[in-house]
Protein backbone atom coordinates (compact mmCIF):
# COMPACT_ATOMS: atom_id res chain seq x y z
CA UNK A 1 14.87 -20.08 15.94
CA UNK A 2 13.43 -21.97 13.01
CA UNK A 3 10.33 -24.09 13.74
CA UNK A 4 9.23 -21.68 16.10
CA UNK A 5 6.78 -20.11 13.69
CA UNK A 6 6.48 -16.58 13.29
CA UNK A 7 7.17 -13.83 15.82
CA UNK A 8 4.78 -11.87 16.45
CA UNK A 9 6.02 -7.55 16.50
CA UNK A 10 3.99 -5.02 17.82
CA UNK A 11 2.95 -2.09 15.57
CA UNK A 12 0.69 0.54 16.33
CA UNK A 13 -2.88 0.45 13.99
CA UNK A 14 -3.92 4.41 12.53
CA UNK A 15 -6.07 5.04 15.83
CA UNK A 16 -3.73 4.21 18.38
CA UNK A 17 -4.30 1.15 19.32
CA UNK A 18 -1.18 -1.25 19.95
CA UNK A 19 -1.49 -4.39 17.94
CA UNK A 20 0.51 -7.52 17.21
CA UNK A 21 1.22 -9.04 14.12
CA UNK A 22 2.98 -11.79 12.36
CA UNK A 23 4.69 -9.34 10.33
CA UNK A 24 7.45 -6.22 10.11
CA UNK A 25 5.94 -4.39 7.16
CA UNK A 26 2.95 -4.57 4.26
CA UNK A 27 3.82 -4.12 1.04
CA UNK A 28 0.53 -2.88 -1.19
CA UNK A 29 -0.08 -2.98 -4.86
CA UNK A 30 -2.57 -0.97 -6.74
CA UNK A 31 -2.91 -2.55 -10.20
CA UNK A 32 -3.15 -1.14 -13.51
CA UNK A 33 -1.85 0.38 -16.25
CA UNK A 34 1.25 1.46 -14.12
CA UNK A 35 1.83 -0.90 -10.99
CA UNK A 36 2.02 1.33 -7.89
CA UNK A 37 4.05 -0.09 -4.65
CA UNK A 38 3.70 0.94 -1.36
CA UNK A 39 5.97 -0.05 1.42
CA UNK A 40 4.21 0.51 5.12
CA UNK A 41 4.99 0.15 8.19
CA UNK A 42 2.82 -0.97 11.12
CA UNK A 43 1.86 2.22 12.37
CA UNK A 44 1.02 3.70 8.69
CA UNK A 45 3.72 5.15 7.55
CA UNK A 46 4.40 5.20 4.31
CA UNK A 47 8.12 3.83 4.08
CA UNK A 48 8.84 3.33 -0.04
CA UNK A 49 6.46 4.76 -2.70
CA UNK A 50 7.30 2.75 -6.30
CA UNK A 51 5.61 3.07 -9.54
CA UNK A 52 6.75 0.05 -11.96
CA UNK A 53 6.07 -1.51 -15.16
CA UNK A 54 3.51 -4.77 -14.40
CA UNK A 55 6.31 -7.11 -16.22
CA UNK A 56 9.11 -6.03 -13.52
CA UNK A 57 7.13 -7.63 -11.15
CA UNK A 58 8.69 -11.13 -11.59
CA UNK A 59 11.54 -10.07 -10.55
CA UNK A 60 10.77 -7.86 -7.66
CA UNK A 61 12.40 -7.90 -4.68
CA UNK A 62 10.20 -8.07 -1.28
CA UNK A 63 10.77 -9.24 2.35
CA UNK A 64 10.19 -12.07 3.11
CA UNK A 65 8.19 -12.12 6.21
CA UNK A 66 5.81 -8.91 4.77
CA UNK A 67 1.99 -9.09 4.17
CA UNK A 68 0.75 -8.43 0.89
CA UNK A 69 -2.15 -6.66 -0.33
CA UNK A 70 -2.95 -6.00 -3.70
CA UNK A 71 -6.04 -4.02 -4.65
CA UNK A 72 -9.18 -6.11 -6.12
CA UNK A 73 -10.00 -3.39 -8.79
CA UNK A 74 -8.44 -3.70 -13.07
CA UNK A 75 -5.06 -5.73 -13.20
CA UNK A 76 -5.41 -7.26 -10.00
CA UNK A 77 -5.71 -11.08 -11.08
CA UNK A 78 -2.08 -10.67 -13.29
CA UNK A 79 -0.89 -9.49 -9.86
CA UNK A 80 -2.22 -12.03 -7.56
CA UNK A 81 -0.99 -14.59 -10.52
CA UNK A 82 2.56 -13.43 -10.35
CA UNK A 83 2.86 -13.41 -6.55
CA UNK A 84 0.98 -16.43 -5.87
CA UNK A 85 3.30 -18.18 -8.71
CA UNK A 86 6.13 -17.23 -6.19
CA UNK A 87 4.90 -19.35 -3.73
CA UNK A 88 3.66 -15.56 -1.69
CA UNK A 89 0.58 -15.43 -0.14
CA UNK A 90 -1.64 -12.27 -1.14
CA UNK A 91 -4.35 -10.03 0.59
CA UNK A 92 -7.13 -9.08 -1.95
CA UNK A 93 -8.67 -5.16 -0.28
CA UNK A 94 -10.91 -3.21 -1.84
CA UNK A 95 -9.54 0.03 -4.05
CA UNK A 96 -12.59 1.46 -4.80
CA UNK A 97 -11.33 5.33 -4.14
CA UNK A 98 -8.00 4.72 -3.60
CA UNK A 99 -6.82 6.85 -6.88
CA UNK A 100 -8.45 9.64 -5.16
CA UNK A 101 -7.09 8.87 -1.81
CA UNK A 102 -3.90 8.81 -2.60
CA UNK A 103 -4.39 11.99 -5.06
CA UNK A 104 -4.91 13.39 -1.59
CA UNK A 105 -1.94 11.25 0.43
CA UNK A 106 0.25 12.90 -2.42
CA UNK A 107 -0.89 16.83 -1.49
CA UNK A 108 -0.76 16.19 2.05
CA UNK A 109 3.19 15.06 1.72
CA UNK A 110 3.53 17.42 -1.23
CA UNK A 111 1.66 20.36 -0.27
CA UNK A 112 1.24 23.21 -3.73
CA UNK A 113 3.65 25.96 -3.82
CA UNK A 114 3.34 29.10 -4.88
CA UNK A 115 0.29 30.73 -6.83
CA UNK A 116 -1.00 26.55 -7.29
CA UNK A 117 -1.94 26.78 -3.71
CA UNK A 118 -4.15 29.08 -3.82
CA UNK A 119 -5.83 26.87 -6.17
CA UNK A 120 -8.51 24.11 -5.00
CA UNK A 121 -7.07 20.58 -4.75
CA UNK A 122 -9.09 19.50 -7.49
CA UNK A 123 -7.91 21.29 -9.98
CA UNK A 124 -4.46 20.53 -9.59
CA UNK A 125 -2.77 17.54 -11.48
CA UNK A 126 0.28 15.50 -9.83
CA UNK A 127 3.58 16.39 -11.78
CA UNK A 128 4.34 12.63 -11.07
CA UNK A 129 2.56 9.56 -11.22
CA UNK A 130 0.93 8.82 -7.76
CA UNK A 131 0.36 4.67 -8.27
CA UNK A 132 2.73 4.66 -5.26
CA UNK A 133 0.01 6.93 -3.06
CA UNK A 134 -3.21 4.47 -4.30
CA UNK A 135 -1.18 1.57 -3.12
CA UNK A 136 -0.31 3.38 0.19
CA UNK A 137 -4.14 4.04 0.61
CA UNK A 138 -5.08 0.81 -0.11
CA UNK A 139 -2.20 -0.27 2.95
CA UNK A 140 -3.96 2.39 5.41
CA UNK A 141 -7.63 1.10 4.66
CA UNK A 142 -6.49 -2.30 5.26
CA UNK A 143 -5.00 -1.17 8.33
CA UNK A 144 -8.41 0.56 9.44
CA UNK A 145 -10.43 -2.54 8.60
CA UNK A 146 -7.97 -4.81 10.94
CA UNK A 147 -8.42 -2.65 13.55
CA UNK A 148 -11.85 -2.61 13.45
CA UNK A 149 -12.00 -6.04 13.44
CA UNK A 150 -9.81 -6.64 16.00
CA UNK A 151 -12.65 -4.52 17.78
C-alpha cells in the first residue's frame, strides 16, 4: 500500500460526533520542568500517561503515523526543537489551564479515599506527579477545538 498516502480511521471526537482522521492516536506533551506524555486515542481516552526527564526525549519512542501536540506554554520550543529535528511534524495548542485540568483528569481517575474525600479538591495535593494528566488535557482540548472546527 505505499504511495497511497495515508488512510484515513474513524475515531469518535468528545461530543459524539464520528470523525475521520489521518491518524490512529495523538501523542501530547506538556513542557516543563518535568515532560508529561499523554497517549490518546481518537475518542479521548487517555491510553499511556508518562512523566519523563526533557533529555529522554531524543530517544523516545512514538508511532509513527501519530499526531503530535505539544503545549505552547514554558519548555515548549526545546520540545518542538527535538521533534522537529526528527524529521516529526508538531501541533503547537494552547496549555493555558491545563495543570489545573489535568489536576482534575487525575481526581476523576483517582478519586480520594478515605477521610481525604471528604476534603475539597483543592486542598488536596497529587501523591504523584500529574505532567501525564496536563498533557492528556492539552490532547482533549485539541480534540474539542477540531471538532468545533469541523463544525
Amino acid at each position: 500500500m505505499s504511495g497511497c498516502g495515508p488512510l484515513l480511521y474513524p475515531g469518535r471526537a468528545p461530543g459524539g460526533r464520528l470523525l475521520r482522521w489521518a491518524t490512529t492516536m495523538i501523542v501530547a506533551f506538556d513542557p516543563g520542568k518535568n515532560l508529561g506524555v499523554a497517549f490518546v486515542g481518537l475518542d479521548g481516552t487517555l491510553e499511556r500517561g508518562l512523566v519523563l526527564e526533557p533529555s529522554a526525549l531524543a530517544a523516545f519512542e512514538l508511532p509513527a503515523d501519530a499526531t503530535l501536540l505539544v503545549g505552547d506554554g514554558t519548555g515548549s520550543a526545546a520540545v518542538v526543537s527535538a521533534l522537529t529535528a526528527r524529521g516529526l511534524s508538531v501541533q503547537l495548542v494552547g496549555e493555558r489551564g491545563t495543570s489545573l485540568a489535568g489536576r482534575e483528569l487525575y481526581f476523576a481517575a483517582h478519586p480520594p479515599r478515605g477521610l481525604a474525600r471528604l476534603l475539597p479538591r483543592g486542598l488536596l495535593n497529587p501523591p504523584v506527579l500529574i505532567d501525564d494528566y496536563a498533557a492528556y488535557a492539552i490532547a482533549l482540548r485539541w480534540l474539542e477545538d477540531e471538532e468545533a472546527r469541523r463544525g
